[in-house]
N, C-alpha and C. Protein backbone atom coordinates (compact mmCIF):
# COMPACT_ATOMS: atom_id res chain seq x y z
N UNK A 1 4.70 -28.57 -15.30
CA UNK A 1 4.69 -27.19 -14.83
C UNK A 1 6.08 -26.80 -14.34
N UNK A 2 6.73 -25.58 -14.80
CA UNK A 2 7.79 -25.07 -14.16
C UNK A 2 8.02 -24.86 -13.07
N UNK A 3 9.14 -24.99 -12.10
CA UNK A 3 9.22 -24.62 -10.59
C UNK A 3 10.55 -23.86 -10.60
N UNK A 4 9.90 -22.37 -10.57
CA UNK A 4 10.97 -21.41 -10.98
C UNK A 4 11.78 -21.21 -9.33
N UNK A 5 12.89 -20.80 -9.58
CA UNK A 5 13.63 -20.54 -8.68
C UNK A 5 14.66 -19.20 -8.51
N UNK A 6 14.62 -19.05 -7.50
CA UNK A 6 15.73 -17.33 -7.12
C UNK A 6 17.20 -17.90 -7.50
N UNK A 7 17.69 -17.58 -8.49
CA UNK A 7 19.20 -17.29 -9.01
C UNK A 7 19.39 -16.51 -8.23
N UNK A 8 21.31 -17.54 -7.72
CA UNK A 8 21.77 -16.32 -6.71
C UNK A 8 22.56 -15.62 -7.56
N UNK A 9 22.87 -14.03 -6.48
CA UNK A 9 23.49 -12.95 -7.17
C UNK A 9 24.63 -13.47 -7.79
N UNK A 10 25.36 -12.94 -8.75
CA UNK A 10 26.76 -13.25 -9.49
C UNK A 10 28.14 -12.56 -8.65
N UNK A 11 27.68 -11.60 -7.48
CA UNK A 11 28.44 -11.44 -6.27
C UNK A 11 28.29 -11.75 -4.88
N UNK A 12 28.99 -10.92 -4.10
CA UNK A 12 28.74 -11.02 -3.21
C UNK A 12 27.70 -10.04 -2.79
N UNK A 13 26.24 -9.93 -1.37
CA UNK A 13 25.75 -8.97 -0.95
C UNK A 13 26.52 -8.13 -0.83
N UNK A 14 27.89 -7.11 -0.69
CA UNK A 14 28.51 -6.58 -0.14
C UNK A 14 29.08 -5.66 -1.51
N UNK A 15 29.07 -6.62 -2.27
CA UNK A 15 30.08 -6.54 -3.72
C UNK A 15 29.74 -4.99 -3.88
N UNK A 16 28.72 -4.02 -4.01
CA UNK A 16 28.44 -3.33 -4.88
C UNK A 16 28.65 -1.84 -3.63
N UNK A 17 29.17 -2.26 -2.22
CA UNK A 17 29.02 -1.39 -1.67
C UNK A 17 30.43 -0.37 -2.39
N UNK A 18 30.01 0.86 -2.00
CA UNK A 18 29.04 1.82 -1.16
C UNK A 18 28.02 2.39 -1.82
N UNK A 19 27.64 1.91 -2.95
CA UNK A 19 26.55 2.74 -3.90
C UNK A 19 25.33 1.57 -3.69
N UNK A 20 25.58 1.02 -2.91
CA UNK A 20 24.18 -0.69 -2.89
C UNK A 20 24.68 -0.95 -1.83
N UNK A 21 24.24 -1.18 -0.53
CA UNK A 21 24.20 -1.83 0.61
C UNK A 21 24.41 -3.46 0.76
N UNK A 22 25.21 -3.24 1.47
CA UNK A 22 24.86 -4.88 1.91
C UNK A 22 23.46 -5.73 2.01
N UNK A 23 22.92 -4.41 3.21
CA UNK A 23 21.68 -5.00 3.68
C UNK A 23 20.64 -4.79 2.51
N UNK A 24 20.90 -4.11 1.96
CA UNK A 24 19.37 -4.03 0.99
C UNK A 24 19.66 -4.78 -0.45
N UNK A 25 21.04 -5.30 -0.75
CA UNK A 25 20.53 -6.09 -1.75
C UNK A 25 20.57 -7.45 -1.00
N UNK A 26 20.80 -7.96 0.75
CA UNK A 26 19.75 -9.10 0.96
C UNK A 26 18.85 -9.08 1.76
N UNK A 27 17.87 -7.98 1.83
CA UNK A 27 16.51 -7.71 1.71
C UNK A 27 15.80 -8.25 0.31
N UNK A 28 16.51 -7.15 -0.63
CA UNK A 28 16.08 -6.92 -1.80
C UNK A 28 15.84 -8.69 -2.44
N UNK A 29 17.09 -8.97 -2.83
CA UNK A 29 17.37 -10.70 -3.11
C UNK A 29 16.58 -11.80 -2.62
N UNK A 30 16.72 -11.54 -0.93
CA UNK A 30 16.37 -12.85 -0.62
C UNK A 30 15.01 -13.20 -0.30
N UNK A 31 14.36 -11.52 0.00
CA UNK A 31 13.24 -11.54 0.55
C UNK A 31 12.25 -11.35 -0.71
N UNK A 32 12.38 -9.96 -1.26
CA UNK A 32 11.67 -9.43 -2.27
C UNK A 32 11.63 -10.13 -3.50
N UNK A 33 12.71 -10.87 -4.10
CA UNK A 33 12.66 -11.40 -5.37
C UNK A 33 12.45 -12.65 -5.05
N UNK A 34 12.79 -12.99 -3.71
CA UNK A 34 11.81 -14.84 -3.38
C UNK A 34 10.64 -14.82 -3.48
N UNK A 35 9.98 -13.76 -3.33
CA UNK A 35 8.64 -13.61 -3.05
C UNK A 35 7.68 -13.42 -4.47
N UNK A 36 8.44 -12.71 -5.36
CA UNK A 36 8.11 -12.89 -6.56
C UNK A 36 8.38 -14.34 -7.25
N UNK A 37 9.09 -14.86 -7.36
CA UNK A 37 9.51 -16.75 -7.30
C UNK A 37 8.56 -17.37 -6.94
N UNK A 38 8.26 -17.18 -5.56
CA UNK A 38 6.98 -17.75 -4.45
C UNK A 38 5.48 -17.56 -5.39
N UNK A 39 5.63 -16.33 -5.62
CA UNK A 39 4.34 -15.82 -6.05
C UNK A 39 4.10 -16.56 -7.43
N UNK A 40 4.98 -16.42 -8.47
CA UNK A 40 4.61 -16.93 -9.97
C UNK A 40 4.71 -18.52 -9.64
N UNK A 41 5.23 -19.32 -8.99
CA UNK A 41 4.89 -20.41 -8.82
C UNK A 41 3.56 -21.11 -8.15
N UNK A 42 3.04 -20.46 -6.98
CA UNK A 42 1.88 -20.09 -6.66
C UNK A 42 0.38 -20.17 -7.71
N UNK A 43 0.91 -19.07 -8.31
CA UNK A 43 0.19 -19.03 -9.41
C UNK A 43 -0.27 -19.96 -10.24
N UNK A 44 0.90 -20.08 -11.02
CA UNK A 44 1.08 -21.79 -12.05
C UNK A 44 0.28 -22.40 -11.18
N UNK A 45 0.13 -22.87 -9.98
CA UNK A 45 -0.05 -24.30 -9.15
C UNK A 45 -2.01 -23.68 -8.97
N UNK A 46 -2.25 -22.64 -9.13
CA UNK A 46 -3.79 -22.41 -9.14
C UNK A 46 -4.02 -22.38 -10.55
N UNK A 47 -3.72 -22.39 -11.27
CA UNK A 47 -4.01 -22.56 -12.28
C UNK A 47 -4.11 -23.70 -13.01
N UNK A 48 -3.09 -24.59 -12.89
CA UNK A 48 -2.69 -26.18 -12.85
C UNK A 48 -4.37 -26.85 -12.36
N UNK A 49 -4.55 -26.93 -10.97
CA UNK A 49 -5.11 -26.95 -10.48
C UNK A 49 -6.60 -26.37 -10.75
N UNK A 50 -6.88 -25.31 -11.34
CA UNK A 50 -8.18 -25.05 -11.97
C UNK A 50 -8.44 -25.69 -13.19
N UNK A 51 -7.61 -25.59 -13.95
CA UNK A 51 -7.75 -26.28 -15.39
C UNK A 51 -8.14 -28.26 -14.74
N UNK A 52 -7.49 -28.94 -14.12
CA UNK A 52 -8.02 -30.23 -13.88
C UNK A 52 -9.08 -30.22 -13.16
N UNK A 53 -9.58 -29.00 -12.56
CA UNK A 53 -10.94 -29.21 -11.42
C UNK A 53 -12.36 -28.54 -12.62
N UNK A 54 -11.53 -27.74 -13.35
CA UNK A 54 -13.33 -27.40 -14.61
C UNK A 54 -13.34 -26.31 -13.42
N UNK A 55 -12.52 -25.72 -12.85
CA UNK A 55 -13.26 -24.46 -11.47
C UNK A 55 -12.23 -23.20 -11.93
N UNK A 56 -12.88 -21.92 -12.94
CA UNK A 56 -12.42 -21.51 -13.33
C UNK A 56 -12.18 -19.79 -12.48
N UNK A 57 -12.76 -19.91 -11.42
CA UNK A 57 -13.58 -18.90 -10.56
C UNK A 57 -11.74 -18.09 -9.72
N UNK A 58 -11.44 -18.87 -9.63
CA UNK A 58 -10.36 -18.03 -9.27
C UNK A 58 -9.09 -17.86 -10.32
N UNK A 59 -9.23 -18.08 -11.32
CA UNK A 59 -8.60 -18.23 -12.59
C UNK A 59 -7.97 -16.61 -12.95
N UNK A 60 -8.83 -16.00 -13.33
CA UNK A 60 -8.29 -14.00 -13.81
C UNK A 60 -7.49 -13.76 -12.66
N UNK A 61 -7.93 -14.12 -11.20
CA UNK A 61 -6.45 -13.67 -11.08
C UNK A 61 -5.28 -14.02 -10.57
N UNK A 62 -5.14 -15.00 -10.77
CA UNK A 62 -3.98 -15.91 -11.15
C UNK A 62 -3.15 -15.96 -12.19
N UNK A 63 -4.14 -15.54 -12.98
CA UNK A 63 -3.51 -15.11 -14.84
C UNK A 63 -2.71 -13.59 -14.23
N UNK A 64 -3.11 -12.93 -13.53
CA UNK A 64 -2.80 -11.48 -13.08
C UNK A 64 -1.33 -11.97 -12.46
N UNK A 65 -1.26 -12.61 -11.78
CA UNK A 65 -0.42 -12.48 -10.99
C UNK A 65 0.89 -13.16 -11.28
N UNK A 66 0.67 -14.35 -12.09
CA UNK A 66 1.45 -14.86 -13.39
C UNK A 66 2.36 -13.57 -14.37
N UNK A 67 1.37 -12.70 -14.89
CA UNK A 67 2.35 -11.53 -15.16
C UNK A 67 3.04 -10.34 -14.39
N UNK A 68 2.62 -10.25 -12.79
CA UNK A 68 3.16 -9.13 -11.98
C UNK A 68 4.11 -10.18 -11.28
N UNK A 69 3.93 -11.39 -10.76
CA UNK A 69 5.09 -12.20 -10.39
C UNK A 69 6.21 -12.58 -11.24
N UNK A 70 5.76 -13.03 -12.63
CA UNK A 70 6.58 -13.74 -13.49
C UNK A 70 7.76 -12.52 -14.34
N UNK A 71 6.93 -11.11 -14.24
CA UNK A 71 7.64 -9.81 -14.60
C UNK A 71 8.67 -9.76 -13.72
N UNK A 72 8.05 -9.54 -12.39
CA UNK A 72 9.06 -9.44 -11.03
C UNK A 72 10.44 -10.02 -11.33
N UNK A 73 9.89 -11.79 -11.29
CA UNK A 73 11.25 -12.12 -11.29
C UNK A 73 12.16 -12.27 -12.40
N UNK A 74 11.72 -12.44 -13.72
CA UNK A 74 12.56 -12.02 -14.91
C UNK A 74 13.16 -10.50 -14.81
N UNK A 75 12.62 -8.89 -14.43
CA UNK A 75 13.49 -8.48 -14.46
C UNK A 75 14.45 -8.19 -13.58
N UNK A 76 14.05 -9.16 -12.16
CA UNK A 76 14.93 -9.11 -11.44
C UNK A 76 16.34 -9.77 -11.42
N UNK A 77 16.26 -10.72 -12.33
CA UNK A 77 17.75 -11.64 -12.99
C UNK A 77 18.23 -10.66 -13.80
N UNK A 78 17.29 -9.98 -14.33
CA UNK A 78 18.64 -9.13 -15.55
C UNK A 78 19.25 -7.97 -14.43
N UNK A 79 18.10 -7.29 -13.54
CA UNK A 79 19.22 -6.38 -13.23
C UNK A 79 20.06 -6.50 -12.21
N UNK A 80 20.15 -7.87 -11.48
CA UNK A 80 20.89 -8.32 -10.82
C UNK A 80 22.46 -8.63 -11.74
N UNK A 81 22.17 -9.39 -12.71
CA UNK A 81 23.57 -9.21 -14.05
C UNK A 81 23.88 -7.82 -14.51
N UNK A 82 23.10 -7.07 -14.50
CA UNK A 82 23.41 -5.62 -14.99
C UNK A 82 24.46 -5.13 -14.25
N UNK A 83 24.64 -5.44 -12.89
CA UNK A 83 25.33 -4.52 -12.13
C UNK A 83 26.89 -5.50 -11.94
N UNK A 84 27.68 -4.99 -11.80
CA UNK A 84 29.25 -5.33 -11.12
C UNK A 84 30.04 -4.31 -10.53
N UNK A 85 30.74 -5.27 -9.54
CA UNK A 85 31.49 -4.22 -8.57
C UNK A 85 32.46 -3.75 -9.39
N UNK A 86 33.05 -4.03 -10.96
CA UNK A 86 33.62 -3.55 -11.79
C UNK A 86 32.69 -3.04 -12.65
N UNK A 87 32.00 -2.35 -12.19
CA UNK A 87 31.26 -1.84 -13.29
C UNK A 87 31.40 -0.07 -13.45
N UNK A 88 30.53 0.70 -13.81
CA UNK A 88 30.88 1.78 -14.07
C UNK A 88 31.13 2.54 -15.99
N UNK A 89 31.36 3.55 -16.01
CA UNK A 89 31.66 4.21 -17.16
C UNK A 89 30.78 4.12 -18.03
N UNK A 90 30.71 4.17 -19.42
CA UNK A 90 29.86 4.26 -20.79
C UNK A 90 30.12 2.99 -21.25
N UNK A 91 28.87 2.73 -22.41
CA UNK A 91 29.11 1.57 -23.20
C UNK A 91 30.43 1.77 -23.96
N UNK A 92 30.89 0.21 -24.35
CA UNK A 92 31.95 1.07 -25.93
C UNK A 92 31.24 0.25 -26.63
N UNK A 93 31.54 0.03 -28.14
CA UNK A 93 31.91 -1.12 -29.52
C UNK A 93 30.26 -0.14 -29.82
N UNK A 94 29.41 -2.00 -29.94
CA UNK A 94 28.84 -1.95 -30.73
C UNK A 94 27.22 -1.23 -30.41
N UNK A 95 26.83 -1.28 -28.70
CA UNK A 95 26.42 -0.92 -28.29
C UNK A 95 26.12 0.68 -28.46
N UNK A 96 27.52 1.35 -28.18
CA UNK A 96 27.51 2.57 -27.80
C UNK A 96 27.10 2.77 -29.10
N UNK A 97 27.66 2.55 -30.38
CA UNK A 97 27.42 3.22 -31.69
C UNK A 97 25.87 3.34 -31.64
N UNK A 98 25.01 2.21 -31.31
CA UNK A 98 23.26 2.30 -31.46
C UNK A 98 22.73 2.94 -30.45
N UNK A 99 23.15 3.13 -29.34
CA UNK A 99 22.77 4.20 -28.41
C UNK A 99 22.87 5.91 -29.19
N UNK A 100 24.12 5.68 -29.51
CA UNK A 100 24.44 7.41 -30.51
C UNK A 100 23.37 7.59 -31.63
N UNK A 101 23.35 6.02 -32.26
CA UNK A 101 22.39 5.98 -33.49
C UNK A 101 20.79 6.42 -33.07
N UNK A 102 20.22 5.61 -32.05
CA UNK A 102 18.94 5.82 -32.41
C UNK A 102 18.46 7.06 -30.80
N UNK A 103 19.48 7.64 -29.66
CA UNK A 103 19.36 8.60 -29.07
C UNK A 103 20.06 9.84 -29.78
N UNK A 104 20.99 9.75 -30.70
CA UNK A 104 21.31 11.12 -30.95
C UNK A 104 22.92 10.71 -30.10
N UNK A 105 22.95 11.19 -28.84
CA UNK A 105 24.70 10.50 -28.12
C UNK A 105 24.00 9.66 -26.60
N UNK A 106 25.22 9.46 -26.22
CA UNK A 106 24.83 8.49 -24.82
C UNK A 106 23.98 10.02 -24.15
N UNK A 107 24.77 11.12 -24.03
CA UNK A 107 24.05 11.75 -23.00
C UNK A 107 23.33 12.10 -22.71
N UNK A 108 22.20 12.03 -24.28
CA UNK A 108 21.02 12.12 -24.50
C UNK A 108 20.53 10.81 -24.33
N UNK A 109 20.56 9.59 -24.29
CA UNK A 109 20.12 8.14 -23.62
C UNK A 109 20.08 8.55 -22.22
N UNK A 110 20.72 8.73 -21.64
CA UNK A 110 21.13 8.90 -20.29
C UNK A 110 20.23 9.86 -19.52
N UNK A 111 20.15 11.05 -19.91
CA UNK A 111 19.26 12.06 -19.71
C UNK A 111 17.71 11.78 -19.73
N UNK A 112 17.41 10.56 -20.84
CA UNK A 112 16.09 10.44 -21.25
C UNK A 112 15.92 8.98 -20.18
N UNK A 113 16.47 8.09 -20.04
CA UNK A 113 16.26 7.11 -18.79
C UNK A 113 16.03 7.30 -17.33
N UNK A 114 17.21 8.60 -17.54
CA UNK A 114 16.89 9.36 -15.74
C UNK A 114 15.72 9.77 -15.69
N UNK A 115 15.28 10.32 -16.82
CA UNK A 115 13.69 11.17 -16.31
C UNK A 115 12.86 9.83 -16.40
N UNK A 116 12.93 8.75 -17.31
CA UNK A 116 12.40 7.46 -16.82
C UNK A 116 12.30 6.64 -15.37
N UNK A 117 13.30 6.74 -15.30
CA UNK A 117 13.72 6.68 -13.55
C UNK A 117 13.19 6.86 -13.01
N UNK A 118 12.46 8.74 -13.29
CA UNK A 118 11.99 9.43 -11.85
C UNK A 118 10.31 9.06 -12.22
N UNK A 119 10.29 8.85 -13.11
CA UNK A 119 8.64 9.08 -13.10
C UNK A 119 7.84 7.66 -13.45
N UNK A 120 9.03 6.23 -13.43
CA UNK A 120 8.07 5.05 -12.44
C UNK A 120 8.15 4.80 -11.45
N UNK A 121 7.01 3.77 -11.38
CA UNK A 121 6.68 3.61 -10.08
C UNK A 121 7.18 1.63 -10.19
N UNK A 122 8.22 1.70 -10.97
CA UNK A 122 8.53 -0.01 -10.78
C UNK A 122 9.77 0.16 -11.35
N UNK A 123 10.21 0.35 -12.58
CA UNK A 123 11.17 -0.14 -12.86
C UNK A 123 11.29 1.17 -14.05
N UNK A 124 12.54 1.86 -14.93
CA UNK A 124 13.07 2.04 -15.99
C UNK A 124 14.17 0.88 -16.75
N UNK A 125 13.38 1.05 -18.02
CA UNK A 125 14.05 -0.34 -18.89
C UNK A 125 14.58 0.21 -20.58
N UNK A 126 15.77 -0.47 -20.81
CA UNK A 126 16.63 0.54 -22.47
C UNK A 126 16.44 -1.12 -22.49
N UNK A 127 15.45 -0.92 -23.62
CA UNK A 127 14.63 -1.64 -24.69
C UNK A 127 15.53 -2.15 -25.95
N UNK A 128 15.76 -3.42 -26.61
CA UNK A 128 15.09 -3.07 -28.13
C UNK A 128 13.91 -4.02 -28.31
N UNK A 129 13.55 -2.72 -29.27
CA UNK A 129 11.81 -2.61 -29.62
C UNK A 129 12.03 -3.65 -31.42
N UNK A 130 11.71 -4.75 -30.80
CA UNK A 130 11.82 -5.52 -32.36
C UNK A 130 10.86 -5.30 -33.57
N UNK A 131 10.36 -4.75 -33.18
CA UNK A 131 8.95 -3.88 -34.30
C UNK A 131 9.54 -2.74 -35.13
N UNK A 132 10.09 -1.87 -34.17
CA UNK A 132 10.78 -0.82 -34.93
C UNK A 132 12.49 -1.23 -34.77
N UNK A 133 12.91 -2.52 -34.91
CA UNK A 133 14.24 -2.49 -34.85
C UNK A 133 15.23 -1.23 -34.42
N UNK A 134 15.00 -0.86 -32.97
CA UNK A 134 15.53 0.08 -32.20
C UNK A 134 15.76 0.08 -30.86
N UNK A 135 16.26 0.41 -30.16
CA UNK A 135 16.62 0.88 -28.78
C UNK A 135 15.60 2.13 -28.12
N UNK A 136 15.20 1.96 -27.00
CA UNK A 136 14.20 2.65 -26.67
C UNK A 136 13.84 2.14 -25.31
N UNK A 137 13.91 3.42 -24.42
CA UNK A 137 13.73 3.41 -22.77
C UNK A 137 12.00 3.33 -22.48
N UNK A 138 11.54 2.41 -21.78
CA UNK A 138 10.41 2.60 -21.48
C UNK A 138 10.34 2.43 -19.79
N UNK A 139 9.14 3.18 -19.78
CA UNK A 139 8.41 3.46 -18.07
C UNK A 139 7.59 2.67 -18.00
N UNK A 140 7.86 1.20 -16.42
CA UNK A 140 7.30 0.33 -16.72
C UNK A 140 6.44 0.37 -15.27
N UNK A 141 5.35 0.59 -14.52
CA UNK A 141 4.70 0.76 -13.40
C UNK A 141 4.54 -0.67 -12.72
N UNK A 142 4.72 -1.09 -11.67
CA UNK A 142 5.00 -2.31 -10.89
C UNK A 142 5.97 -3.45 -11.77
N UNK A 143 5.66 -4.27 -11.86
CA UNK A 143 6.51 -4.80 -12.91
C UNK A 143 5.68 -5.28 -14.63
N UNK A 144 4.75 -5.28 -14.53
CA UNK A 144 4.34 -5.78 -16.43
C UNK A 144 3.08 -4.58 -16.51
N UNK A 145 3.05 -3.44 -15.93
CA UNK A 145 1.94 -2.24 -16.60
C UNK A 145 3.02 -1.10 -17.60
N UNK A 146 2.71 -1.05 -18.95
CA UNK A 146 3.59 0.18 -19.39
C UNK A 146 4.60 -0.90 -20.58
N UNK A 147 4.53 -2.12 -20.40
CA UNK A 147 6.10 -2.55 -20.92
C UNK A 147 5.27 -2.71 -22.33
N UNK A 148 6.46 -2.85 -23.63
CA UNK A 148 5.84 -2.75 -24.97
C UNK A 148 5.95 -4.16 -25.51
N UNK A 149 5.22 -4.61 -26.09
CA UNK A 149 5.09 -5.88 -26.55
C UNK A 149 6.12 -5.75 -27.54
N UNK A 150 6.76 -7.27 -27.86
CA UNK A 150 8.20 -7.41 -28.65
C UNK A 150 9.18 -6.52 -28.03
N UNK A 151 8.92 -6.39 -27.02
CA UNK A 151 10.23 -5.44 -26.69
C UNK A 151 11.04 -6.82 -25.78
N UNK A 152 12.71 -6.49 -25.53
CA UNK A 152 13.38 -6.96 -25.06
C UNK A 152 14.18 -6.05 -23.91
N UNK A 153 14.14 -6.16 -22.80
CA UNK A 153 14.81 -5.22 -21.97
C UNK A 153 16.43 -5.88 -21.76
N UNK A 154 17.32 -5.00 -22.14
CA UNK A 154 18.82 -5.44 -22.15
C UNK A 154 19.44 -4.11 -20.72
N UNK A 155 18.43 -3.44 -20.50
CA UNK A 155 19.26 -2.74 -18.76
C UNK A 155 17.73 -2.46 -18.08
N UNK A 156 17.81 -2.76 -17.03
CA UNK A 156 16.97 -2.97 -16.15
C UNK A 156 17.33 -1.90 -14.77
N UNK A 157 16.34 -1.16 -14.41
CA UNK A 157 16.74 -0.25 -12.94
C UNK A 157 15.60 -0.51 -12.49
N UNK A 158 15.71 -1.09 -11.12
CA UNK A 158 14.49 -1.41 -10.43
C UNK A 158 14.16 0.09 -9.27
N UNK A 159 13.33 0.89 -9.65
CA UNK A 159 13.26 2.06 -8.77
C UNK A 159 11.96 1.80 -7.36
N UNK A 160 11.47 0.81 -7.05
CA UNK A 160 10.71 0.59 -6.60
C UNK A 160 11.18 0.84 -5.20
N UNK A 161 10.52 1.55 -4.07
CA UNK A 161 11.54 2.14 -2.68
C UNK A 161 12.32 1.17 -2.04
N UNK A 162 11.67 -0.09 -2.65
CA UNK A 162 12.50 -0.97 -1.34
C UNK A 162 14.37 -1.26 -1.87
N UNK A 163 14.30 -0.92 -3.42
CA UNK A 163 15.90 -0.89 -3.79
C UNK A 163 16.44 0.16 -3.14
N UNK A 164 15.84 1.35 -2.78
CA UNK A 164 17.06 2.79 -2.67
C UNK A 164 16.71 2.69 -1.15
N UNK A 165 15.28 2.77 -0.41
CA UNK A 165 14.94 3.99 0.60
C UNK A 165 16.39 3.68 2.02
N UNK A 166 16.34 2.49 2.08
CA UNK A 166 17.39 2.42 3.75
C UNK A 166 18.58 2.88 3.02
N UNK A 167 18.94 2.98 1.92
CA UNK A 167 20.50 3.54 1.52
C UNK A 167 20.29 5.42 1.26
N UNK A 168 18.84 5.97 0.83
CA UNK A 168 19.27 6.89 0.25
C UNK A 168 18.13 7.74 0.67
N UNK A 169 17.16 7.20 1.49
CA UNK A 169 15.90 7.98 1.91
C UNK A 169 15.15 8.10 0.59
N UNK A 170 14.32 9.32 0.62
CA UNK A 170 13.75 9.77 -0.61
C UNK A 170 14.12 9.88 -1.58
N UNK A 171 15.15 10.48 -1.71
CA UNK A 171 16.31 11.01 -2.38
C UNK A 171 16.97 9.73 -4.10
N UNK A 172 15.43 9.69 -4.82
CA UNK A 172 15.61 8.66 -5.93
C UNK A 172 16.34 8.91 -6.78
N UNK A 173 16.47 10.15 -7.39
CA UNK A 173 17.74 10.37 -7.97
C UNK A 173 19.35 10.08 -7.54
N UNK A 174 19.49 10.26 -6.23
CA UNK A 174 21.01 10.23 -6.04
C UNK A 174 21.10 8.42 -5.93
N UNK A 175 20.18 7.81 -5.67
CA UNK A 175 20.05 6.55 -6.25
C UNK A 175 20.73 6.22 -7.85
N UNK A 176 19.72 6.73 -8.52
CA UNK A 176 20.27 6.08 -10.00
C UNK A 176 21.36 6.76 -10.52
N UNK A 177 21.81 7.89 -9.85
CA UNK A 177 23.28 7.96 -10.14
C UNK A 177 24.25 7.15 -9.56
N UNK A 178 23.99 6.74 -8.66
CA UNK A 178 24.80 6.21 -8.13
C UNK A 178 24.76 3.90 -8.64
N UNK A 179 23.68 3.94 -9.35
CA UNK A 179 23.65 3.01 -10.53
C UNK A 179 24.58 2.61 -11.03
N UNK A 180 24.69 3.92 -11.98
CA UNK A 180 25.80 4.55 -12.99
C UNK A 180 27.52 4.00 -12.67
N UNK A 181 27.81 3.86 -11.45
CA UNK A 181 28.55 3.84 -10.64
C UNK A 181 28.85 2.07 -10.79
N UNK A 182 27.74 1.21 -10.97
CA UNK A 182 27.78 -0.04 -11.22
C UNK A 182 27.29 -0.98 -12.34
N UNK A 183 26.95 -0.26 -13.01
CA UNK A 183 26.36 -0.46 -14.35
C UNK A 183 27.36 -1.82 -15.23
N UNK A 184 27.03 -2.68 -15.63
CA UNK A 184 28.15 -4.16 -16.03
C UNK A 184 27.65 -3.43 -17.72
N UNK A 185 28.32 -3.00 -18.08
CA UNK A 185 28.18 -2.57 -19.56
C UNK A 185 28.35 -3.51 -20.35
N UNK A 186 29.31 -4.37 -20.00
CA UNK A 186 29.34 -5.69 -20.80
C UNK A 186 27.94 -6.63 -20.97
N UNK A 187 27.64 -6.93 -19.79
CA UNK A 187 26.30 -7.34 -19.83
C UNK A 187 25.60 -6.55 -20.85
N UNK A 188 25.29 -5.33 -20.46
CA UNK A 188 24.14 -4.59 -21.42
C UNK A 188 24.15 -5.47 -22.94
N UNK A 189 25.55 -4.93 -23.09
CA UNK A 189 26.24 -5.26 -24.87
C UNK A 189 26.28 -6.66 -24.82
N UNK A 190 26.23 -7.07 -23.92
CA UNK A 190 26.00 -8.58 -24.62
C UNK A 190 24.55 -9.20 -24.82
N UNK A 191 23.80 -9.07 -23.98
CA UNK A 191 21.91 -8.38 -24.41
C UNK A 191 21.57 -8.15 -25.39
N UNK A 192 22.26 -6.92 -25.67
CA UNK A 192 21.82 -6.32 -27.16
C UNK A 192 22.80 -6.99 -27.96
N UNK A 193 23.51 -7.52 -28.16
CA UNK A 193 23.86 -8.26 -29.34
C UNK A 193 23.16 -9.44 -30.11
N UNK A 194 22.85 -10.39 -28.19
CA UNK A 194 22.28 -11.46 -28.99
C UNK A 194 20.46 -10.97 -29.12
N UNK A 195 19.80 -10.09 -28.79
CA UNK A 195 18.81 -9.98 -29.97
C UNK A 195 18.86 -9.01 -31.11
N UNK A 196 19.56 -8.43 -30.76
CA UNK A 196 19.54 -7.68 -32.53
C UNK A 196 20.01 -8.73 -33.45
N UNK A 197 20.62 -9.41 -33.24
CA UNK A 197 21.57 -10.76 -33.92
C UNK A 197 19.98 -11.41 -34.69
N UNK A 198 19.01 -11.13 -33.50
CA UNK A 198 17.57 -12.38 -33.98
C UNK A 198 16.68 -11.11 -35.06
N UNK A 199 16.62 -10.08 -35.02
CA UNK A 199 15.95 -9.54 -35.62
C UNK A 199 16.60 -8.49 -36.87
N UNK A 200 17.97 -8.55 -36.56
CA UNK A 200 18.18 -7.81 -38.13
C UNK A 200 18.90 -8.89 -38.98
């Protein structure tokens, strides 16, 4: 059985200020994404544990929680890499061209993620969808309700209150602009390279 563990950030807590708090990405980090760690391991270990006892009674939801924990903390590694205190601006190369390709331009990607943004309640995620060999933002509600099967998430925004509220109050939009502000584009493009690489 796996014994997953919290990857630390690739900065410092501090790195991303003034658009990310100190304190809330180690809230966010140490508390919130341990807890998802805590939780999918948890899990595994009732499950482990039911399968050698023949006691299947607490089994469904453990299977449940296996995908709202095990979601948690996978997309919490990517969008922890997503971000750098050098981050900022638009994709370039090869990226940006398939953003233009299958949104029309970035500012139409951009436009169509923000309103993603506003209207989950967990996370907005720029997809590729290996079914339709494409790029494509989906609205994902806690962490695994909404997400598309074969899909691969290469940018990750965790909108859930406990990322923005002590930095920005209600106020979720001036949040994900202020994203924008830290966005590791390289990361993205390097995401999407190595699976489009697997499927075209």
């Amino acid at each position: 059985m796996s014994d997953y563990e919290l990857p630390p950030l690739p900065y410092d807590y501090d790195a991303l200020e003034p658009h990310i708090s100190e304190q809330v990405l180690t809230w966010h980090h140490d508390t919130h994404h341990q807890g998802y760690v805590n939780g999918w391991n948890s899990a595994e270990e009732t499950l482990e544990a039911n399968r050698e006892e023949g006691d299947f009674s607490s089994s469904a939801g453990a299977i449940g929680n296996v995908t709202h924990n095990g979601s948690g903390h996978i997309l919490h590694s990517i969008f922890w890499n997503n971000m750098s205190p050098n981050g900022g601006g638009e994709p370039a190369g090869a990226l940006a061209a398939r953003i233009e390709e299958d949104f029309g331009s970035y500012e139409a990607w951009k436009g169509e993620f923000e309103a993603a943004a506003s209207a989950a309640g967990g996370w907005a995620l720029l997809v590729y969808d290996s079914h339709s060999e494409q790029l494509r933002n989906v609205v994902v509600d806690k962490h695994d309700q909404g997400a598309l099967w074969g899909s691969h998430p290469i940018l990750a925004l965790d909108v859930w209150e406990h990322s923005y509220y002590y930095d920005y109050g209600p106020d979720r939009g001036d949040f994900v602009d202020n994203f924008f502000e830290v966005v590791d584009w390289d990361d993205v493009a390097d995401r999407y390279e190595e699976v489009a690489a697997r499927f075209e």
